[in-house]
N, C-alpha and C. Protein backbone atom coordinates (compact mmCIF):
# COMPACT_ATOMS: atom_id res chain seq x y z
N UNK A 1 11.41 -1.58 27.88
CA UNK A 1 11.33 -1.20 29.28
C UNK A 1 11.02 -2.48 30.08
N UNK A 2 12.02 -3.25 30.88
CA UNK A 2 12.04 -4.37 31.59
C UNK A 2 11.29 -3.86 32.83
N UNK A 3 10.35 -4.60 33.77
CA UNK A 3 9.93 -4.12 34.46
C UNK A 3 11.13 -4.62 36.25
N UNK A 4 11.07 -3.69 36.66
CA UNK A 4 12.43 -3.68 38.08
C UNK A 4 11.59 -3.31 39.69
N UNK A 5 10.22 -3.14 39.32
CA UNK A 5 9.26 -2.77 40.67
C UNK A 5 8.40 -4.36 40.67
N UNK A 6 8.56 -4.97 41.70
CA UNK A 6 7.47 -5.74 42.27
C UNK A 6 7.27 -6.02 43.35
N UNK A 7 5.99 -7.05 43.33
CA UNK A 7 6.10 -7.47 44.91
C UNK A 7 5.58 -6.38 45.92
N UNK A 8 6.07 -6.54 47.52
CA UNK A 8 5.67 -5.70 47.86
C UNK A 8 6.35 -4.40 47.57
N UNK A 9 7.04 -3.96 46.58
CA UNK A 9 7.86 -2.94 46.35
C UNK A 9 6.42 -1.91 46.11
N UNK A 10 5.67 -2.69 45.22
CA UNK A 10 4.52 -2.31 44.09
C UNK A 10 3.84 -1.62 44.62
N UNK A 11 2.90 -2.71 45.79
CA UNK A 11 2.07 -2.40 46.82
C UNK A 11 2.36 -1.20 47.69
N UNK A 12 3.34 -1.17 48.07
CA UNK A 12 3.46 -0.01 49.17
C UNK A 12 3.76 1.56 48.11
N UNK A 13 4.39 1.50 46.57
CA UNK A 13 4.31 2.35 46.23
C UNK A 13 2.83 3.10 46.00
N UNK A 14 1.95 2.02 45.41
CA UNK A 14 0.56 2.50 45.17
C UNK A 14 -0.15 3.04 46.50
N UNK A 15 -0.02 2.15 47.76
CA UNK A 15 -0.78 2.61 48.45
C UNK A 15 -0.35 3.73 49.22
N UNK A 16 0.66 4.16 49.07
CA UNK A 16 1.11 5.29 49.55
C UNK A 16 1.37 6.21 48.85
N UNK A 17 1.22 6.18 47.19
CA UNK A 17 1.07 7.17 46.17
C UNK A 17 -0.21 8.01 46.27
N UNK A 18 -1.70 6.45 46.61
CA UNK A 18 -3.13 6.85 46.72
C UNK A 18 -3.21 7.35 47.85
N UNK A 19 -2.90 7.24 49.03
CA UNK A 19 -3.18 7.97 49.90
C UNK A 19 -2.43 9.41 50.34
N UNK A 20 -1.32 9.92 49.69
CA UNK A 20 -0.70 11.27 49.51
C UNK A 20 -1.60 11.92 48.26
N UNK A 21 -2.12 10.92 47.00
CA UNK A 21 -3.27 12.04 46.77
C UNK A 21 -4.43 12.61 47.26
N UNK A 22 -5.16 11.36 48.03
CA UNK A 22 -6.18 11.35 49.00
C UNK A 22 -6.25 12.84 49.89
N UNK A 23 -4.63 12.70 50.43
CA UNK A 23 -4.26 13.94 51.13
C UNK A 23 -4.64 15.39 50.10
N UNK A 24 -3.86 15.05 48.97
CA UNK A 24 -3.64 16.35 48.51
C UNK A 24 -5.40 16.66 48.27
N UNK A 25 -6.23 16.03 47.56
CA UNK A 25 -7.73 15.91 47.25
C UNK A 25 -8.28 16.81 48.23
N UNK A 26 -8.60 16.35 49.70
CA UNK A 26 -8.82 16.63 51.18
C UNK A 26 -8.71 18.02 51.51
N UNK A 27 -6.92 18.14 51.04
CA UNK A 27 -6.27 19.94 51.31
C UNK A 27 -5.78 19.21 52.72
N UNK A 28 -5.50 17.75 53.05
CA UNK A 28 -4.76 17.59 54.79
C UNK A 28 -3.24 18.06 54.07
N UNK A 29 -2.24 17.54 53.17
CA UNK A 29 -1.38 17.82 52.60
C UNK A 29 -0.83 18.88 51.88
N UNK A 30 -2.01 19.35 51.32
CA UNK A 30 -1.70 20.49 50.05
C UNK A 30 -1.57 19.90 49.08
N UNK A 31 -0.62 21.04 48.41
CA UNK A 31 -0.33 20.55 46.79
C UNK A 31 0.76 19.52 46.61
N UNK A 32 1.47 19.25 48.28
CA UNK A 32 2.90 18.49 48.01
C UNK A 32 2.28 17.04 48.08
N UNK A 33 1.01 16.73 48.33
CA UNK A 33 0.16 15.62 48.03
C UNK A 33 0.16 15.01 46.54
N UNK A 34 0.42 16.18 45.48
CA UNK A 34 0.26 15.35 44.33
C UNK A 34 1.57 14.98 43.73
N UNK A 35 2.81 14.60 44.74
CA UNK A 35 3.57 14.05 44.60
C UNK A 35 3.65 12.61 44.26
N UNK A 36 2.55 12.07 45.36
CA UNK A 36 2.16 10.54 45.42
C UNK A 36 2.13 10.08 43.99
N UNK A 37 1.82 11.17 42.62
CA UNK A 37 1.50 10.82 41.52
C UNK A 37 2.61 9.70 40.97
N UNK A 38 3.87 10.11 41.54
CA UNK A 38 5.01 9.76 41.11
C UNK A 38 5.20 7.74 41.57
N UNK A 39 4.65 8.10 42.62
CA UNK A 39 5.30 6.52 43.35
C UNK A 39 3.99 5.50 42.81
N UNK A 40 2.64 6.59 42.39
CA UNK A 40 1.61 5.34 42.15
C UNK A 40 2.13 5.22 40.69
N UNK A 41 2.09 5.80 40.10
CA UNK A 41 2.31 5.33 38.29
C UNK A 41 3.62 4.24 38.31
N UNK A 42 4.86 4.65 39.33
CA UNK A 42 5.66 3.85 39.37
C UNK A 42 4.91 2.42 39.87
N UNK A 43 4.12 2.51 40.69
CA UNK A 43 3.63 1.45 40.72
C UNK A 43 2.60 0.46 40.15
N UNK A 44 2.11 1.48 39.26
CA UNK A 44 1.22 0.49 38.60
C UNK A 44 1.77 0.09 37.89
N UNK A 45 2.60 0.91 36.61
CA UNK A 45 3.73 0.60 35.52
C UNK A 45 4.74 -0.32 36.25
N UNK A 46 4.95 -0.49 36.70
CA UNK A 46 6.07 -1.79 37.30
C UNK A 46 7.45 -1.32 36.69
N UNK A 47 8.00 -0.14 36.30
CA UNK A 47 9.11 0.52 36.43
C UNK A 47 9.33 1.64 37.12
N UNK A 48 10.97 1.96 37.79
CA UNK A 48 10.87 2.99 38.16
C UNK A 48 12.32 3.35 37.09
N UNK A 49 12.69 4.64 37.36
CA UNK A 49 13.44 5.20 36.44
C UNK A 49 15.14 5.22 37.05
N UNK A 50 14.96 5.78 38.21
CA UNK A 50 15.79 5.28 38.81
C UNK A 50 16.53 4.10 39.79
N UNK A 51 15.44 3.27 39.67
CA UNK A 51 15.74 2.18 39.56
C UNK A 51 16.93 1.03 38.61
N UNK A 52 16.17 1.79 37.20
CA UNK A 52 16.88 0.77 35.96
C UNK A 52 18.30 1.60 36.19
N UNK A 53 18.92 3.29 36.41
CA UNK A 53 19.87 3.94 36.08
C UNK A 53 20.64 3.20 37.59
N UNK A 54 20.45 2.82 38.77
CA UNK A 54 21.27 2.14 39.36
C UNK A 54 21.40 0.68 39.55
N UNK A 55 20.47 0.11 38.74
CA UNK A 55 20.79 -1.59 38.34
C UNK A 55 20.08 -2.06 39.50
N UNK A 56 18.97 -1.39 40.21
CA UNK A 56 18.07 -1.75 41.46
C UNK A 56 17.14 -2.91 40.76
N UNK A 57 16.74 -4.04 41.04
CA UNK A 57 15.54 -4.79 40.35
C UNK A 57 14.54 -5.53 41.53
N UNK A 58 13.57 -5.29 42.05
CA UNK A 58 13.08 -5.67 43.15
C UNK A 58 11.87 -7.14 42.69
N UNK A 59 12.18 -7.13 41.43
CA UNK A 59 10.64 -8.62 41.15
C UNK A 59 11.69 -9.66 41.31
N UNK A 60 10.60 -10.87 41.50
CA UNK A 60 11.87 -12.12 41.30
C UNK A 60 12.00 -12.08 40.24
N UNK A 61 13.10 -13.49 40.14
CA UNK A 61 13.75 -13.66 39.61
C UNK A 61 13.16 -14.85 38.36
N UNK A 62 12.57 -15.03 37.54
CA UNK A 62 11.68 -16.07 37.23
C UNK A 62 13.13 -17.13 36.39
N UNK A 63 12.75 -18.10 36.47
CA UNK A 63 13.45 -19.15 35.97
C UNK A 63 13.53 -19.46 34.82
N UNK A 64 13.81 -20.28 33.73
CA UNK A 64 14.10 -20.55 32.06
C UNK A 64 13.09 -21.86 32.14
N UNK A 65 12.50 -21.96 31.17
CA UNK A 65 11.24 -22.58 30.67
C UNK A 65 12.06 -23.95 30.95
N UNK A 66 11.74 -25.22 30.92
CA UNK A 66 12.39 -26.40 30.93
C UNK A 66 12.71 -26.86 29.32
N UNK A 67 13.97 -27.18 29.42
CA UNK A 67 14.25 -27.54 27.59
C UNK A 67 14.99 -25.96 26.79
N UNK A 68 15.10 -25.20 28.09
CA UNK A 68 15.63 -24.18 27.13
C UNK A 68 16.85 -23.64 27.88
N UNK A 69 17.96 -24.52 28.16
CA UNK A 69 19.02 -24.14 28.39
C UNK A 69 19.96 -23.27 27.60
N UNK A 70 20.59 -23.17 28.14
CA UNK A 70 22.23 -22.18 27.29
C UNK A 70 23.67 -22.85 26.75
N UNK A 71 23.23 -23.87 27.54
CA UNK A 71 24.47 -24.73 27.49
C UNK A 71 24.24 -25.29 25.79
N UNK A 72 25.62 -25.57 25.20
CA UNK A 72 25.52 -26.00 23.84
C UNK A 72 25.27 -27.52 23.86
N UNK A 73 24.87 -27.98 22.86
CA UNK A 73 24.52 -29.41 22.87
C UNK A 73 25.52 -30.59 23.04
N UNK A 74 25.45 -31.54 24.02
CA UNK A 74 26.81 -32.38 23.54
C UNK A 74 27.20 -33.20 22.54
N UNK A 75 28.52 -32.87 22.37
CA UNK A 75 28.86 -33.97 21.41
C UNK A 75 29.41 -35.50 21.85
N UNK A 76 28.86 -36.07 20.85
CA UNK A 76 29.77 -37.59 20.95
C UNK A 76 31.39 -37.55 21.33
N UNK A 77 31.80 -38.77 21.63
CA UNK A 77 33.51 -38.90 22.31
C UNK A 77 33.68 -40.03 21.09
């Protein structure tokens, strides 16, 4: 499981996961409050599901260690 949530993707899922439970907790929301469950786990776990099924990836992009290219080695002429 590659992770495809970051950044502020993360942040706004959690804090708006915690505060739709907050709601539901309260009774300002109801029960459609413990929806939030969905967007905080997505956010703590740093995947979402439908994310990976439409090729969405919101973290950067991190770079290749130095010395560890792809390219094959050259040869002599």
């Amino acid at each position: 499981m590659t992770r495809n949530v970051g950044g502020i993707d993360r942040i706004i899922r959690i804090v708006l996961g915690a505060a739709l439970i907050v709601g539901a907790i309260t009774g300002t929301l109801g029960a459609w409050g413990w929806i939030g469950l969905v967007p905080l786990a997505t956010g703590l776990i740093g995947w979402c599901p439908p994310y990976a099924i439409f090729g969405i990836n919101t973290c950067k992009v991190s770079s290749a260690p130095a010395g560890n290219s792809e390219q094959p080695p050259a040869t002599g002429s």
